[in-house]
Protein backbone atom coordinates (compact mmCIF):
# COMPACT_ATOMS: atom_id res chain seq x y z
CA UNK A 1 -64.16 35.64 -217.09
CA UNK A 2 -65.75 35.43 -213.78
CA UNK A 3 -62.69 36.12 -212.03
CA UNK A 4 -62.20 39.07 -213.99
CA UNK A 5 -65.65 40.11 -213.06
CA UNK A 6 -65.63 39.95 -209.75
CA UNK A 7 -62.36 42.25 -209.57
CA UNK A 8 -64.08 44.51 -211.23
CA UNK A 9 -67.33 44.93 -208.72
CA UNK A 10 -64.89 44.41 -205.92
CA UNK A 11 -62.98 47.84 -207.10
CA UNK A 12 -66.74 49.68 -208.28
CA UNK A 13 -67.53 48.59 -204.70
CA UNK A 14 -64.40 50.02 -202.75
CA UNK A 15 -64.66 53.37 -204.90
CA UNK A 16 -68.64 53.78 -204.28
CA UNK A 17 -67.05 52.89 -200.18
CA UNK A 18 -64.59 56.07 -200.74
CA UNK A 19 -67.04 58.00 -202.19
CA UNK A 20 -69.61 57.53 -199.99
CA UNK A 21 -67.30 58.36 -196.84
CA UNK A 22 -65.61 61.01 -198.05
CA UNK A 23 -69.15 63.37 -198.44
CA UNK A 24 -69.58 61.57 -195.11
CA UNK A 25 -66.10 63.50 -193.97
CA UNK A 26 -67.05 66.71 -195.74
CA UNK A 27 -70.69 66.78 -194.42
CA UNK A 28 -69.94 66.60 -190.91
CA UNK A 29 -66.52 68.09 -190.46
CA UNK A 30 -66.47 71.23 -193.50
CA UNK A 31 -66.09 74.60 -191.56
CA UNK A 32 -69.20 76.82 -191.64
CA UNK A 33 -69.73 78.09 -195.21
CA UNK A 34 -71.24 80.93 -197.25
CA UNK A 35 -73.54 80.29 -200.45
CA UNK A 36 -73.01 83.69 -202.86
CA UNK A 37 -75.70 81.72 -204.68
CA UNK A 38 -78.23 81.43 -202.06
CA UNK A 39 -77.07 84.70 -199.99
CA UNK A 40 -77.01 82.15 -196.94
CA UNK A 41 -74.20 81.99 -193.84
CA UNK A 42 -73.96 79.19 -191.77
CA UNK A 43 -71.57 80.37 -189.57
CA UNK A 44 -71.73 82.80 -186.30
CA UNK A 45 -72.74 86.23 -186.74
CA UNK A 46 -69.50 88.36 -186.92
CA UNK A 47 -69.31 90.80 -183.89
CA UNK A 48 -67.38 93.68 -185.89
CA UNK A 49 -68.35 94.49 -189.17
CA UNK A 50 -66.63 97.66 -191.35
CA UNK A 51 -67.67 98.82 -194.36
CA UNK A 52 -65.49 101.25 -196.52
CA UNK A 53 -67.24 103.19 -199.24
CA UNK A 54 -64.76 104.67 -201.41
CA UNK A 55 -67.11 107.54 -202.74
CA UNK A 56 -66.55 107.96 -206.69
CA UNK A 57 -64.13 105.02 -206.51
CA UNK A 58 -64.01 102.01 -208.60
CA UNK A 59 -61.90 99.43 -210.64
CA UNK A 60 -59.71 102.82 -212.57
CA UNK A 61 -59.57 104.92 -209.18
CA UNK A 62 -57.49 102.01 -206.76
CA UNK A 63 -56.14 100.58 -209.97
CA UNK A 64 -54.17 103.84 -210.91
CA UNK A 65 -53.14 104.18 -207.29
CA UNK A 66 -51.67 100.78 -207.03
CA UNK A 67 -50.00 101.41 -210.61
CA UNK A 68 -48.93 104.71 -209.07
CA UNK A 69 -47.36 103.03 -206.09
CA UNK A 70 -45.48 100.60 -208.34
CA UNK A 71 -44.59 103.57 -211.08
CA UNK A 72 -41.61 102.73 -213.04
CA UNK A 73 -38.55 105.56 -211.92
CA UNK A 74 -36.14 104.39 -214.57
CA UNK A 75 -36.56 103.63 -218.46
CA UNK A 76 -36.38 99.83 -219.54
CA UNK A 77 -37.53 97.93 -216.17
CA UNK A 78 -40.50 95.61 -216.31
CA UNK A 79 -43.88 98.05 -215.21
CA UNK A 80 -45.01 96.89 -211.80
CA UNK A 81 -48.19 97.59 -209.73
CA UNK A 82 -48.09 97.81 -205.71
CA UNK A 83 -51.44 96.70 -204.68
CA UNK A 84 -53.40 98.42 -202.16
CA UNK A 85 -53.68 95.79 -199.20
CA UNK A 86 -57.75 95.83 -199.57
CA UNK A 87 -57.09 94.56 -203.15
CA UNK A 88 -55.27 91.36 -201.88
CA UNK A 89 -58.63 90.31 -200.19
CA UNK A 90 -59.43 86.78 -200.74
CA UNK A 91 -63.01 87.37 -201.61
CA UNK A 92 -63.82 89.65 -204.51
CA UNK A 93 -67.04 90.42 -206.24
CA UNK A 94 -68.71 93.28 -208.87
CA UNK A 95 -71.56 95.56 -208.45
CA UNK A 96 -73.97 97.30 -210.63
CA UNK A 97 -74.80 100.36 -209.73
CA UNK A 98 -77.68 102.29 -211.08
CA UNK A 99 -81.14 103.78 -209.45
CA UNK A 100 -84.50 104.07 -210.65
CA UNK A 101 -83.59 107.26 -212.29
CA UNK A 102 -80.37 106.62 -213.95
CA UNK A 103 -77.88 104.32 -214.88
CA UNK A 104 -75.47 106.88 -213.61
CA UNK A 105 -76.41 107.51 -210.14
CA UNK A 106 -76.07 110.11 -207.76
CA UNK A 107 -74.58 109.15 -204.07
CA UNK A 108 -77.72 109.54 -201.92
CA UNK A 109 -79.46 106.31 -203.88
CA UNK A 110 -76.45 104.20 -204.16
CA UNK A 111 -75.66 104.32 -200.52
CA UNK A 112 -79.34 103.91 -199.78
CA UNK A 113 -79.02 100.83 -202.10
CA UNK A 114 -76.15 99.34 -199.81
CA UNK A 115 -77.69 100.58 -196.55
CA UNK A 116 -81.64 99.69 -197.08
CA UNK A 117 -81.07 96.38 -199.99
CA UNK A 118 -84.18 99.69 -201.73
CA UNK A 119 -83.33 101.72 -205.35
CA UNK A 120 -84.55 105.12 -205.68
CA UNK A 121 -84.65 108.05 -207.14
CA UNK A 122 -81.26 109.89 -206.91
CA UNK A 123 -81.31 112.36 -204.25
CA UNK A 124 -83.50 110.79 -202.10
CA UNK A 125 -81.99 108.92 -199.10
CA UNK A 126 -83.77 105.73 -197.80
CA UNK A 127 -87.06 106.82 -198.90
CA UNK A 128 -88.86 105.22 -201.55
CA UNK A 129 -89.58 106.58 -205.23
CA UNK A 130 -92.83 108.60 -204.17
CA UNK A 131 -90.89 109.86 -201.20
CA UNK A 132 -93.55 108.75 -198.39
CA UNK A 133 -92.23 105.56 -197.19
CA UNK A 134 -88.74 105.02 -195.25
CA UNK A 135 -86.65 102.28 -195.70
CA UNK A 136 -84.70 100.97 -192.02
CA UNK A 137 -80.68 100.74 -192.48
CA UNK A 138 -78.49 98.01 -191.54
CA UNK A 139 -77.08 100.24 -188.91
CA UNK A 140 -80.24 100.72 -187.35
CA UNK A 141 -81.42 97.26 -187.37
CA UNK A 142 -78.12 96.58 -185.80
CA UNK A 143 -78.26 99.03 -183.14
CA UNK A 144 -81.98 97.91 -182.36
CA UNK A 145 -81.78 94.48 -182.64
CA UNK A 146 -78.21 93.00 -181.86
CA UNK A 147 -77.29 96.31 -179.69
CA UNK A 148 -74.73 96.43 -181.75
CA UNK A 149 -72.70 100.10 -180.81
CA UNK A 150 -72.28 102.47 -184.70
CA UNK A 151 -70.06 104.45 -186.07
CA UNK A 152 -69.94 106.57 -188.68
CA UNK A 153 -67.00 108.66 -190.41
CA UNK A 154 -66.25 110.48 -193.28
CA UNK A 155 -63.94 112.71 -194.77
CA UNK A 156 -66.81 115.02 -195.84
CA UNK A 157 -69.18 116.71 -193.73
CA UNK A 158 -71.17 114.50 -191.54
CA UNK A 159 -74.54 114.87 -193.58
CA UNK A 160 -73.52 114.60 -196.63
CA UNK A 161 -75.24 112.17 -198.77
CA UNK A 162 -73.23 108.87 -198.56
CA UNK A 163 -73.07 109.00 -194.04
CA UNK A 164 -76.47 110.33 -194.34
CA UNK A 165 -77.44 107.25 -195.66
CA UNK A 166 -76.91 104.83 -192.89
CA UNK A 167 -79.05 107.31 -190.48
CA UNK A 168 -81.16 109.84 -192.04
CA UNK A 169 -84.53 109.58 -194.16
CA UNK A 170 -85.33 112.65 -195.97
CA UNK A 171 -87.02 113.28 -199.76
CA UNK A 172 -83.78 115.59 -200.35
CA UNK A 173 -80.00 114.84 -199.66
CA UNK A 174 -80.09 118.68 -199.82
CA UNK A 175 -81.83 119.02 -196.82
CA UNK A 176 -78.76 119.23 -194.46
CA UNK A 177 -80.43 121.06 -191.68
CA UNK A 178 -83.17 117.96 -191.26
CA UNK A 179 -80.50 115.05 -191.46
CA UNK A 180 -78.08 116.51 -188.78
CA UNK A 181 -81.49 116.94 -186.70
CA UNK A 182 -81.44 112.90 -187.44
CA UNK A 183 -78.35 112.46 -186.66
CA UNK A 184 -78.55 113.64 -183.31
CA UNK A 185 -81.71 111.37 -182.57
CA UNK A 186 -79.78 108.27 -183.69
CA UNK A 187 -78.45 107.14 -181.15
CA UNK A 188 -75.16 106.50 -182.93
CA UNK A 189 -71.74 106.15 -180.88
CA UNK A 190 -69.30 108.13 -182.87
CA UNK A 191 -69.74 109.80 -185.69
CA UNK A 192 -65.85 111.21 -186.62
CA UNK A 193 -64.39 113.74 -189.63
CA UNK A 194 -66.05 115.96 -191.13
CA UNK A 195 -68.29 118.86 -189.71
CA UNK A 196 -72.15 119.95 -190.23
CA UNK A 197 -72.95 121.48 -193.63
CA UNK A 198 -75.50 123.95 -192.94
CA UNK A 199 -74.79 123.73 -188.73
CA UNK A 200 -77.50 127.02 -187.80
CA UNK A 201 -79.55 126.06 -191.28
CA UNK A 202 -80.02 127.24 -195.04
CA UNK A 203 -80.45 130.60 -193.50
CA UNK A 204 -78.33 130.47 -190.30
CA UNK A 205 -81.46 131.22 -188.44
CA UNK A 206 -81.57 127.71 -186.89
CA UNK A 207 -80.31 126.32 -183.82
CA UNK A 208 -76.76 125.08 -184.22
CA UNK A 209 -76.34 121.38 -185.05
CA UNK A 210 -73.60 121.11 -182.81
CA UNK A 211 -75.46 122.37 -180.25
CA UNK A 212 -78.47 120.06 -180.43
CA UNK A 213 -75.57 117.21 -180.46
CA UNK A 214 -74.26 118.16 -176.94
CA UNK A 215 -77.83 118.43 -175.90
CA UNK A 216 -78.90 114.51 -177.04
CA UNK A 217 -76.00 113.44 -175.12
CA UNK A 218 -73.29 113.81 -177.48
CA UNK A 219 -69.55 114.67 -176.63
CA UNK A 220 -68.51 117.25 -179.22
CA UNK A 221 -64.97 117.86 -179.84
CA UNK A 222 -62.89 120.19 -182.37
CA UNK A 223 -59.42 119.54 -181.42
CA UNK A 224 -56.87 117.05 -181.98
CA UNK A 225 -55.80 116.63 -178.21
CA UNK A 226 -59.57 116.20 -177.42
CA UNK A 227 -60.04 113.95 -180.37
CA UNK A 228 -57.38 111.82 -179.53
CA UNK A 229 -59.00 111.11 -175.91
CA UNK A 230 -61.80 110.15 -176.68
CA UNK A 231 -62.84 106.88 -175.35
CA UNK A 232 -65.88 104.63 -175.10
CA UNK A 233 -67.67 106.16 -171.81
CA UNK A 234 -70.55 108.17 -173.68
CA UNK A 235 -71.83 109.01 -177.36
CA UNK A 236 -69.70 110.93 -179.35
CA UNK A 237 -68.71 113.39 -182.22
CA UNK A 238 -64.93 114.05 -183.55
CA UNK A 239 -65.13 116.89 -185.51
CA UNK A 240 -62.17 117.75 -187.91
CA UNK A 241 -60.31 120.98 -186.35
CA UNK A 242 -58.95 121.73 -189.93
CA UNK A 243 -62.52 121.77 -192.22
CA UNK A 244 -62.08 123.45 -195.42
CA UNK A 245 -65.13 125.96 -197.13
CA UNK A 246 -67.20 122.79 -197.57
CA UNK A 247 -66.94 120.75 -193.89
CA UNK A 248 -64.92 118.65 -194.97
CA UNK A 249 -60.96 117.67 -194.27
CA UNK A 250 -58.47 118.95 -196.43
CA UNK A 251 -57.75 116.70 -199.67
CA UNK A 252 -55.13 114.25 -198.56
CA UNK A 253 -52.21 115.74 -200.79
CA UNK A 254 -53.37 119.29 -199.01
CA UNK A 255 -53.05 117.94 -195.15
CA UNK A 256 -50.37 119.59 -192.97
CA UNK A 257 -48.05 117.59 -191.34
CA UNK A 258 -49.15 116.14 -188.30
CA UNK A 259 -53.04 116.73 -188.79
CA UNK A 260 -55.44 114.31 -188.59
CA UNK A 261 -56.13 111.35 -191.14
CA UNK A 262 -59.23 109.55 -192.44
CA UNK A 263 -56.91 106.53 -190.77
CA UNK A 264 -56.24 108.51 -187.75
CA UNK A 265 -60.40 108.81 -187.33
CA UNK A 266 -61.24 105.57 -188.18
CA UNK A 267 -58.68 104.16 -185.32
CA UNK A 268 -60.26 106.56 -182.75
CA UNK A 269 -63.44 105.27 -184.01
CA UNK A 270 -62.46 101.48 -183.07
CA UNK A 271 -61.42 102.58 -179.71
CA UNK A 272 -64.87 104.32 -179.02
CA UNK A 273 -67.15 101.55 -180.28
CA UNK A 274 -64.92 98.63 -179.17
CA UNK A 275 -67.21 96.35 -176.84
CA UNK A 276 -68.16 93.05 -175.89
CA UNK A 277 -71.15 93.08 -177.54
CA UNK A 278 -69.96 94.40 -181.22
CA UNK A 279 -70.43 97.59 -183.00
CA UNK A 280 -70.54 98.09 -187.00
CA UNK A 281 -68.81 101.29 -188.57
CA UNK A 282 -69.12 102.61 -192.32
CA UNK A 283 -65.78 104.86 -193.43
CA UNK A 284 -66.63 106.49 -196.45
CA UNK A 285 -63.57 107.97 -198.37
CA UNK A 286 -65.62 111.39 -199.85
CA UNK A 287 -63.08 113.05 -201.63
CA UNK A 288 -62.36 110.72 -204.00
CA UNK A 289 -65.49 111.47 -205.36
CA UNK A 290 -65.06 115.12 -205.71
CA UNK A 291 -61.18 114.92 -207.36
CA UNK A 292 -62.72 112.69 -209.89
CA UNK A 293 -65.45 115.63 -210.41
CA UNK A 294 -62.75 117.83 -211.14
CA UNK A 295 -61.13 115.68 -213.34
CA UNK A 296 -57.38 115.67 -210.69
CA UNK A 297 -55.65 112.66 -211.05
CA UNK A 298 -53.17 113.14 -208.43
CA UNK A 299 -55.24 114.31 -205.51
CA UNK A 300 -57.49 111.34 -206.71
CA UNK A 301 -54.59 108.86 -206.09
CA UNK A 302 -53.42 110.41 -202.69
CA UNK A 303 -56.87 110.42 -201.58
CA UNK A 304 -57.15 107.10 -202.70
CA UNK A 305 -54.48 106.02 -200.80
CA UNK A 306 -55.59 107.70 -197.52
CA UNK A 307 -59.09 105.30 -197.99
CA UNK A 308 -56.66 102.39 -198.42
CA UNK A 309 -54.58 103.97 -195.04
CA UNK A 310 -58.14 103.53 -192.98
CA UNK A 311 -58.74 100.06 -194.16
CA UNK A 312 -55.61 98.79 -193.09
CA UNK A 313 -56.86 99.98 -189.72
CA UNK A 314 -59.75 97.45 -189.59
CA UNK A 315 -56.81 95.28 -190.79
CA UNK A 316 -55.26 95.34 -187.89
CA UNK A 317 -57.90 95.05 -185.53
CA UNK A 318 -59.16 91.62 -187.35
CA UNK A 319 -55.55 90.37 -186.42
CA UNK A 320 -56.89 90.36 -182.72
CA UNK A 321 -60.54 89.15 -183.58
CA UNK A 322 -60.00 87.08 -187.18
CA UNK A 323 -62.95 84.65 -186.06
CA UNK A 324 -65.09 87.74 -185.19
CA UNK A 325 -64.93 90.32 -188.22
CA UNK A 326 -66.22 91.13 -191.58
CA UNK A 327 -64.36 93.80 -193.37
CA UNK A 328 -66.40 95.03 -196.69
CA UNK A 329 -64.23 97.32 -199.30
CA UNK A 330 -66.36 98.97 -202.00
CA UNK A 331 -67.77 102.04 -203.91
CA UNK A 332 -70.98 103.61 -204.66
CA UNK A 333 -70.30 104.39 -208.31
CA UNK A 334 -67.59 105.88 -210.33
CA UNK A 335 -67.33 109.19 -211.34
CA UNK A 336 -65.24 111.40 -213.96
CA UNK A 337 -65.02 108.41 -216.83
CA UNK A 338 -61.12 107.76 -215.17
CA UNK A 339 -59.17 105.65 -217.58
CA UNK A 340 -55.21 104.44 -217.36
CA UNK A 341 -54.41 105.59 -221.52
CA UNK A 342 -54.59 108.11 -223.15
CA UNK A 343 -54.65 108.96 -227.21
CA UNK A 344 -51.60 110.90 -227.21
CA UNK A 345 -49.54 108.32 -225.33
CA UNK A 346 -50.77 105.06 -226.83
CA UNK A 347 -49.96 101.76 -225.09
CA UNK A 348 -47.45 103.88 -222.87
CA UNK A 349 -48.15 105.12 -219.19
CA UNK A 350 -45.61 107.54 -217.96
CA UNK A 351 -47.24 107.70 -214.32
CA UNK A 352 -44.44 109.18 -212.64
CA UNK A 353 -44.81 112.59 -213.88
CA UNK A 354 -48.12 112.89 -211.56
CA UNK A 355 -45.06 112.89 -208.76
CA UNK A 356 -44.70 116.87 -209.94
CA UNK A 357 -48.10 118.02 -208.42
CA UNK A 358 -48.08 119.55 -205.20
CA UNK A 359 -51.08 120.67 -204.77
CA UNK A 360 -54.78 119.81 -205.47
CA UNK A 361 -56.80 121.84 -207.70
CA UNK A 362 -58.39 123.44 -205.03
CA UNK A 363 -55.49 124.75 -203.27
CA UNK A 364 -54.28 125.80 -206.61
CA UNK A 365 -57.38 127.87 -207.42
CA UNK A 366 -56.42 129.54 -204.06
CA UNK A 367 -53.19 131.62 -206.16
CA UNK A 368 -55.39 131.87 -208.79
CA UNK A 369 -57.85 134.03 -207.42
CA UNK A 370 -54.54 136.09 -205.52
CA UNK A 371 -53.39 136.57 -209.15
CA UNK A 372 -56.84 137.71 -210.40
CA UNK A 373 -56.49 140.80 -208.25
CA UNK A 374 -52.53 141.14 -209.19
CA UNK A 375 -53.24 140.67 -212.43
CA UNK A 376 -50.55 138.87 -212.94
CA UNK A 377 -49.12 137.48 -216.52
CA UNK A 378 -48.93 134.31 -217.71
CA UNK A 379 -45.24 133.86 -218.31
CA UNK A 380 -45.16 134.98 -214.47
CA UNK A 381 -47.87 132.48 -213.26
CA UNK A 382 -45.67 129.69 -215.02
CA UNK A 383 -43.06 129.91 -213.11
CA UNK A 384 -45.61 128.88 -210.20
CA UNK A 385 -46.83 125.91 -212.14
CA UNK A 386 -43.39 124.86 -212.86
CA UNK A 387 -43.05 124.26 -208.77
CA UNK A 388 -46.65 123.32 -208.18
CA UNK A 389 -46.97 120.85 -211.25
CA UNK A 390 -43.60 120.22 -213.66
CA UNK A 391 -45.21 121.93 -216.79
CA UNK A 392 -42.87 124.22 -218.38
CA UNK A 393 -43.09 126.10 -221.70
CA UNK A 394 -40.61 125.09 -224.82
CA UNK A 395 -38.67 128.67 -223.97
CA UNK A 396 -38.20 127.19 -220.90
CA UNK A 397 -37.42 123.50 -221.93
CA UNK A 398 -33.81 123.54 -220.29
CA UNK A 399 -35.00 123.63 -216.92
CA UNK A 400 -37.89 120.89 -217.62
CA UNK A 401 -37.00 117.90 -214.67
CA UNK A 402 -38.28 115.53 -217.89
CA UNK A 403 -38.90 116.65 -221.46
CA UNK A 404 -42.35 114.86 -220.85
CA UNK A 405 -43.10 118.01 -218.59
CA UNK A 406 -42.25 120.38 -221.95
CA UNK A 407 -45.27 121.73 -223.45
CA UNK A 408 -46.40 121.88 -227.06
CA UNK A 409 -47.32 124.26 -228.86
CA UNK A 410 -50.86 123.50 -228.88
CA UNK A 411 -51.11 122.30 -224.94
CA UNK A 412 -49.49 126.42 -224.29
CA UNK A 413 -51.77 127.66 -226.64
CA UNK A 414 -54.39 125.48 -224.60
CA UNK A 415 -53.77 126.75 -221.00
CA UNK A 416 -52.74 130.42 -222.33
CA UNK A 417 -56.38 130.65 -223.38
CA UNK A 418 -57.77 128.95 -220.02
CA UNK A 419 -55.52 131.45 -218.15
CA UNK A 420 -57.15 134.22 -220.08
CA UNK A 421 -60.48 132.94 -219.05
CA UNK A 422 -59.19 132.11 -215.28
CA UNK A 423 -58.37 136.49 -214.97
CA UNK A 424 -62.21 137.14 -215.46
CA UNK A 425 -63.99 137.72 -213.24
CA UNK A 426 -66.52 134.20 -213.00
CA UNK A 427 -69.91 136.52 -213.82
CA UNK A 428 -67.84 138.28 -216.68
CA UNK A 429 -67.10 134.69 -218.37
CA UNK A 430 -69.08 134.11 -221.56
CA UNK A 431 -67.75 130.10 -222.06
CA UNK A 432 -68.77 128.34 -226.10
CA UNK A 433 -69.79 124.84 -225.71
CA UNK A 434 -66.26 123.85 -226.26
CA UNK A 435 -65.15 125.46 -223.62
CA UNK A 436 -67.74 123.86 -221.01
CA UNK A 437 -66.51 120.67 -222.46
CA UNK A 438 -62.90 121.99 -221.81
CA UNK A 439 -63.42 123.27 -218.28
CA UNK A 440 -66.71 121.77 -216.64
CA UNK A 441 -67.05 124.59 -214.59
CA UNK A 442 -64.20 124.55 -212.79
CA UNK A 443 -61.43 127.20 -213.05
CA UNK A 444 -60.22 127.09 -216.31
CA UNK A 445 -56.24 127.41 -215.53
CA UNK A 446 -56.68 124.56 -212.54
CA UNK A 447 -58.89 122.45 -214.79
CA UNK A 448 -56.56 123.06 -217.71
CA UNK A 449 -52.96 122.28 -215.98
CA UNK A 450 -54.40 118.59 -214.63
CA UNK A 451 -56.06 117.99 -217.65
CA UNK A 452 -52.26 118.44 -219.70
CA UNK A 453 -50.43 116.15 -216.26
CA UNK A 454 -52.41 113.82 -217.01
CA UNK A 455 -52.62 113.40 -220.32
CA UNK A 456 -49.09 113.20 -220.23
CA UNK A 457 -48.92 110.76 -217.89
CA UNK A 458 -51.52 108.63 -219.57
CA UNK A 459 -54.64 109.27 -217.84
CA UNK A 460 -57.88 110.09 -219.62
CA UNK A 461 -60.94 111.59 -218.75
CA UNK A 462 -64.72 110.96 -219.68
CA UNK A 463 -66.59 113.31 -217.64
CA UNK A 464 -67.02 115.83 -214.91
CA UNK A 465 -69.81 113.81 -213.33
CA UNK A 466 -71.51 110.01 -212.55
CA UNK A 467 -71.00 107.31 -214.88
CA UNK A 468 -72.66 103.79 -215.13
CA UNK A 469 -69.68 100.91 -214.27
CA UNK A 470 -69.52 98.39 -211.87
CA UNK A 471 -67.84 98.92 -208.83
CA UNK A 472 -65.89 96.19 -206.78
CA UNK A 473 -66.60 94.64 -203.78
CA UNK A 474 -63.83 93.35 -201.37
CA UNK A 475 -64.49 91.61 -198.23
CA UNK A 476 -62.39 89.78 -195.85
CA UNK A 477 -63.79 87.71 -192.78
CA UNK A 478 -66.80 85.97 -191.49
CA UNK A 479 -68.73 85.37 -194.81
CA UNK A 480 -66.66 86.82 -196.64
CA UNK A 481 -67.18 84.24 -199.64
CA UNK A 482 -70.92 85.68 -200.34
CA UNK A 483 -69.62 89.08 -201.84
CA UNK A 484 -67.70 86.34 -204.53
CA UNK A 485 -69.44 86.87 -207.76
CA UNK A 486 -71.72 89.53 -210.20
CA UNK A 487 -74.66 91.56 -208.36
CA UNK A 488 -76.96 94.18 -208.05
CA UNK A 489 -75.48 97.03 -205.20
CA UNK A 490 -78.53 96.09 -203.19
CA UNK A 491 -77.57 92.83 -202.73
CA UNK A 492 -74.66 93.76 -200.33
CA UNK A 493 -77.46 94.87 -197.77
CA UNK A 494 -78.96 91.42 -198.54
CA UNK A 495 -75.54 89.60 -197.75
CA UNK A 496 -75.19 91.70 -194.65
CA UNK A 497 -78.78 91.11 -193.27
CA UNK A 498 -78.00 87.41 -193.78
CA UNK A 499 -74.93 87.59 -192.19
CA UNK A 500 -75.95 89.25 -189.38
CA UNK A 501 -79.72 87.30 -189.07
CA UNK A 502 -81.00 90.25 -188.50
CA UNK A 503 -84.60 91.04 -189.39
């Protein structure tokens, strides 16, 4: 009995001995650490920090471009998904998104969310509710404090809500005159894509942005050639040679061959801010956000993709500095209602039909507008949309590339009626409530041919605007295991300020 005893404290002992040692071990040897919980890093503040916004974008908008990428080409093989390389990031977290108007917010409060750790009203950018007090960004605190060099690019125009964010304090994201004034008095390194909405004003009677850039010591330039030499020696401004109506670069599936890529601006941004002291850069990924508005599935993907294209450019600078860099991969809010499903196609997806469309909606509203003056018919205009999207009518079902492209009787009736509509003139049009619903006030054809793709394909719509999901948070690097986990969109400026120690 005693024997048996003492055995038995001898092993308690040796196990409290292994115990004991082992948090001994793990105390003084565990690698520096980030608490999600406490928002706390232990480690050494990372030199290079990105931060993608994918504007609009959320779980449905990278989720149908990775299912996209891994479409099925032939009946009766298992469906696959090719994962965007920001997806395979070993940390990966959720974010709410609303402000303290709505729970579906606009752009201007969400990014001031992420940028300031402040909600607000939508519209206003880093300003509180009563629009009198200004909140400081991470990028400035950065710039001030750690003299950290910034960056910002977009593939919008420059002061558009989401860039404005990181810079600009104004009552109104509408005031687009005012931020680029900010922007020029920022100090910032590089600001690269898009152009100035509003450059000479509201009323063009204003000094031109650009201008008043070169004249606070900025280096503008409008070409590729001159883009592509920039370097590092002084402050400045890549502006996209190729800006469509709204400053902004062409929708990805639009681009010509051989212009220049939200990827293509974020690597000439590296090589500009690239220093021995560190720099921070936010890519935001705009048009994501307005193919979702308009309801495009395809341009949506491709645009997707391009965001995805820039990331992989931080990527491979973190190869050379993995100690040293933070890469953050999220979205502001989501936008349309995007769903993979759709009622008419039940628990199938037939993604590959989306290959058909050439063209975004915009460009197509381009021939549309040709055609208004031409008055051109219908059975004529098809024969465009047969090479611009795959639809063809049941007359024409023999030269359909898929019977999935044939349309019903209904879907013709559907986009016979929006054609109708789409030969008005836009003050002549007198739409029912069902036809808002239907078209969202965008052209009616356009609207009406992406609407039947996708639908086809399996994709479903909610809305034409904001709504209220979670978006995802990525992040790969030094503290990267604090975005793990469920939180509030102002909490990634907390994470980042803890980070970074700054104050």
């Amino acid at each position: 009995m005693k024997s048996t005893l003492k055995r038995i404290l001898t092993i308690s002992l040796i196990a409290v001995m292994l115990v004991t040692s082992s948090i001994f071990i793990n105390v003084f040897t565990a690698p520096v650490t980030a608490d999600a919980a406490t928002n706390t890093w232990t480690g050494t503040v990372p030199k290079y920090i990105f931060l993608f916004i994918g504007d609009g974008m959320s779980y449905v908008q990278f989720a149908s471009a990775s299912d996209y990428l891994g479409h099925l080409e032939e009946e009766g093989k298992l469906v696959r998904s090719e994962n965007l390389d920001f997806m395979n990031f070993p940390a990966a977290g959720s974010a709410t998104t609303f402000d303290s108007t709505s729970f579906c917010p606009d752009s201007a409060s969400t990014a001031t969310s992420i940028s300031t750790g402040f909600k607000t009203h939508s519209g206003v950018i880093n300003m509180d509710i009563s629009k009198t007090q200004k909140y400081e960004t991470i990028a400035e605190k950065l710039k001030k404090q750690l003299g950290y060099k910034v960056g910002i690019v977009s593939s919008v125009g420059i002061n558009h809500a989401t860039p404005a964010a990181f810079y600009a304090h104004q009552a109104s994201r509408n005031n687009y005159y005012d931020i680029g004034l900010e922007l020029t008095t920022s100090n910032f390194d590089y600001f690269g894509g898009g152009g100035f909405i509003q450059n000479t004003g509201k009323d063009n009677d204003k000094e031109s942005l650009m201008d008043v850039a070169v004249k606070a010591g900025y280096k503008v330039v409008t070409t590729k050639a001159d883009i592509l030499n920039l370097n590092g020696n002084q402050k400045a401004m890549a502006i996209a040679p190729d800006l469509d109506d709204s400053d902004a670069l062409p929708y990805e599936i639009d681009r010509a061959k051989g212009s220049l890529s939200l990827a293509d601006y974020t690597r000439k941004g590296i090589d500009v801010l690239n220093n021995s002291k560190g720099f921070f850069m936010m890519v935001e990924g705009g048009k994501i956000d307005w193919a979702c508005h308009a309801n495009d599935a395809m341009t949506t993907i491709k645009d997707t993709v391009a965001f995805a294209d820039a990331v992989n450019e931080a990527i491979e600078f973190q190869k050379k500095h993995p100690a040293e860099t933070l890469i953050l991969v999220t979205g502001d809010h989501e936008t349309g209602g995007l769903t993979i499903g759709y009622a008419t196609t039940g628990y199938s997806t037939y993604l590959d039909v989306l290959s058909h469309q050439t063209m975004s909606y915009e460009a197509f509203d381009a021939k549309i507008e040709a055609w208004r003056t031409q008055k051109l018919s219908f059975s004529k205009a098809m024969e465009t949309v047969k090479a611009d999207f795959g639809l063809v009518t049941a007359a024409n079902k023999a030269s359909a590339t898929s019977e999935k492209l044939v349309l019903t009787a209904d879907e013709e009736k559907r986009l016979q009626d929006a054609y109708t509509m789409s030969m008005m003139a836009t003050a002549d049009r007198k739409l029912s409530e069902s036809e808002k619903v239907l078209y969202g006030g965008y052209e009616p054809f356009s609207v009406t041919l992406t609407h039947l793709l996708n639908n086809k394909a399996g994709i479903g719509w909610t809305s034409y605007s904001h709504t209220g999901v979670p978006v995802a948070v990525f992040a790969q690097g030094a503290g990267e295991n604090l975005f793990n986990g469920y939180y509030d969109n102002t909490d990634i400026f907390v994470k980042l300020k803890a980070i970074t120690k700054v104050k």
